[in-house]
C-alpha atoms as a PDB file:
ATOM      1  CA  UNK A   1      36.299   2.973  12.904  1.00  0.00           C
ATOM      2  CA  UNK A   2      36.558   2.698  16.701  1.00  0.00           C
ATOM      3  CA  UNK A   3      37.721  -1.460  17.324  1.00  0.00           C
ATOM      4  CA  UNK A   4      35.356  -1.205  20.299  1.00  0.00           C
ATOM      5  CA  UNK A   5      32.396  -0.867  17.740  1.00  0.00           C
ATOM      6  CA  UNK A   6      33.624  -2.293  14.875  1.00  0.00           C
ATOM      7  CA  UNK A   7      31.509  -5.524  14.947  1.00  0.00           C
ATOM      8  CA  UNK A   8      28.487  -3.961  16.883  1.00  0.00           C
ATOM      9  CA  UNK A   9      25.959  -4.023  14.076  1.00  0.00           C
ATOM     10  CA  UNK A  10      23.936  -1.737  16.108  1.00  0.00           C
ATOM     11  CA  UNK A  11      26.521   1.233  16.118  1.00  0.00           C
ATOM     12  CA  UNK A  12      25.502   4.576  15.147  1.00  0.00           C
ATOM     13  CA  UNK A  13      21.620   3.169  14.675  1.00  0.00           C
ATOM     14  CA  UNK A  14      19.119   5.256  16.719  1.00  0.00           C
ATOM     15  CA  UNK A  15      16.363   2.913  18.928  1.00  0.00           C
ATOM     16  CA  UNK A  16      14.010   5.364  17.063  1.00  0.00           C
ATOM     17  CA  UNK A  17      15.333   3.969  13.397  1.00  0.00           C
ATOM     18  CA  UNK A  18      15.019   0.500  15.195  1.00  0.00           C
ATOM     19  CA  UNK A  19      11.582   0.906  16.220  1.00  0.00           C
ATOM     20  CA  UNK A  20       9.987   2.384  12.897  1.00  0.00           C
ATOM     21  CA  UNK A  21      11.696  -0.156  10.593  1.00  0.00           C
ATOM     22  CA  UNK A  22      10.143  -3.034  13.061  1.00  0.00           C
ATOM     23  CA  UNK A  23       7.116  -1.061  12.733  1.00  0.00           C
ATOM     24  CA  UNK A  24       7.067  -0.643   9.179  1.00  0.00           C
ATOM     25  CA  UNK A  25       7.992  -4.334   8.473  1.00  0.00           C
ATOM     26  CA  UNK A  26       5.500  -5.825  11.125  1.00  0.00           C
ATOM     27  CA  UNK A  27       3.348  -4.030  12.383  1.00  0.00           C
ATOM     28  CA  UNK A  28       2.140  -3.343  15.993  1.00  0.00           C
ATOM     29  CA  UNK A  29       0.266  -6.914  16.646  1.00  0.00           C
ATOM     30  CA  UNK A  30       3.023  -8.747  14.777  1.00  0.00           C
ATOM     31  CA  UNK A  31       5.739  -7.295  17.159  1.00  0.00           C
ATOM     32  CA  UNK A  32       3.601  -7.611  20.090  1.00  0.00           C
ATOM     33  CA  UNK A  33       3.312 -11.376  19.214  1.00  0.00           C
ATOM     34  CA  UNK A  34       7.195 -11.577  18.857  1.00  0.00           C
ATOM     35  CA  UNK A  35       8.035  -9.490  22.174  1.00  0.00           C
ATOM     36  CA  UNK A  36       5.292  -9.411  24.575  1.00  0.00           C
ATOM     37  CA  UNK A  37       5.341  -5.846  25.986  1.00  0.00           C
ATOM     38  CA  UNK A  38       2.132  -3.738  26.863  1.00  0.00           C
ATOM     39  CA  UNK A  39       3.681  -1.003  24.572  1.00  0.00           C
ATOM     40  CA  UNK A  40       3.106  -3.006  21.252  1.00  0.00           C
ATOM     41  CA  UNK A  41      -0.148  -4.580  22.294  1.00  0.00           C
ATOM     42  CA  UNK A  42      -2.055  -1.843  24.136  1.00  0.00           C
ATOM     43  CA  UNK A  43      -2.130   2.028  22.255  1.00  0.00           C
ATOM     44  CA  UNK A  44       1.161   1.543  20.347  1.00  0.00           C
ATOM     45  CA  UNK A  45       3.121   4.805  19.340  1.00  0.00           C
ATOM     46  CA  UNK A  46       6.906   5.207  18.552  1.00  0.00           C
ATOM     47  CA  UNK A  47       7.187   7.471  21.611  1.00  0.00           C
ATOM     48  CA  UNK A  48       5.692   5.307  24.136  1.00  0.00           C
ATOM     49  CA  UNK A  49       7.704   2.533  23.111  1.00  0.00           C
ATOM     50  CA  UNK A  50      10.859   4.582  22.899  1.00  0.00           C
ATOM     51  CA  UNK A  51       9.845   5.949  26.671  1.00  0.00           C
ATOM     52  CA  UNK A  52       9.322   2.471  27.904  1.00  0.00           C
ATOM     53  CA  UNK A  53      12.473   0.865  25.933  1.00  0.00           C
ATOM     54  CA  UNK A  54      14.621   3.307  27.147  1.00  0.00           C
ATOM     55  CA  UNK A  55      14.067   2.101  30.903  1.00  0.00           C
ATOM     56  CA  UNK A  56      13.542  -1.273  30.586  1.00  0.00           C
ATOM     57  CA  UNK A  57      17.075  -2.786  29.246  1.00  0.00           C
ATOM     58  CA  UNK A  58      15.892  -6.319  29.039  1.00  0.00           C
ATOM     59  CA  UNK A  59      12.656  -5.261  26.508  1.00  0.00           C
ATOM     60  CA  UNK A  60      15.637  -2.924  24.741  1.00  0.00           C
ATOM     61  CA  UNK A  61      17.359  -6.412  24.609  1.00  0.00           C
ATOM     62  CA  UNK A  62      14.934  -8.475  22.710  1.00  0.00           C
ATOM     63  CA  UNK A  63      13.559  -5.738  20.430  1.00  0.00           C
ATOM     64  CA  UNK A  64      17.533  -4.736  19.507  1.00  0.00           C
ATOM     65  CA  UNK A  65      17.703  -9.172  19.007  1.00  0.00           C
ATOM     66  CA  UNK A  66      14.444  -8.731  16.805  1.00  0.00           C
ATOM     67  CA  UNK A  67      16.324  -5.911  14.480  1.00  0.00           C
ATOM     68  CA  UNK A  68      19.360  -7.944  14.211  1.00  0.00           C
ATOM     69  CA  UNK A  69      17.248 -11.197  13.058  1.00  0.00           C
ATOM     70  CA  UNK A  70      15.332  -9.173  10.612  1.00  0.00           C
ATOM     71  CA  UNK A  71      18.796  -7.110   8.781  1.00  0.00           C
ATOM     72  CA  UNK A  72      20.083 -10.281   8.709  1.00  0.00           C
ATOM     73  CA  UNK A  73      17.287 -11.754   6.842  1.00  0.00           C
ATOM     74  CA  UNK A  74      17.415  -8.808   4.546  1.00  0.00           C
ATOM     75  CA  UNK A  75      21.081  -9.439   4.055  1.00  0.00           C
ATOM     76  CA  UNK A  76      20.518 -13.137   3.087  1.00  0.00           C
ATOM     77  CA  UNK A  77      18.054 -12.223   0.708  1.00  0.00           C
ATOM     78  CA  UNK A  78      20.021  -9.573  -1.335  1.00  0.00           C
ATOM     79  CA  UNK A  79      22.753 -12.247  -1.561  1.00  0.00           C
ATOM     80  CA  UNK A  80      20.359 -15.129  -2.826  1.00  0.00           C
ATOM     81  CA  UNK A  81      20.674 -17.376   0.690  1.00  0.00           C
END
């Protein structure tokens, strides 16, 4: 593995994989609750989102922070934390 990505948890995980495991896990309302953008609250889809996150770095930001908080979660529960 590259050293550049080797402690990027995000490498080699598509914003689409991001989106519909945040989706899956939340829902829409939940994850318009946790990051306030008009794509979650108002006609939600995986494309829209993926349009608007694509532009918008700082929205890409928190959603990417969201993903991270929620794997890591996962992680402490398959260990027993």
């Amino acid at each position: 593995m590259n050293d550049e990505h080797k402690n990027n948890p995000l490498h080699g995980i598509k914003l689409k994989q991001i989106l519909e495991e945040l989706q899956a896990k939340y829902g829409w309302e939940l994850l318009g609750q946790f990051v306030n953008i008009r794509c979650f609250t108002y006609d939600p889809s995986i494309n829209s989102c993926l349009k608007f996150l694509r532009k918008t770095p700082w929205a890409r930001s928190k959603v990417e922070a969201l993903y991270l908080m929620m794997i890591s979660k996962k992680d402490g529960d398959r260990y027993g934390d």
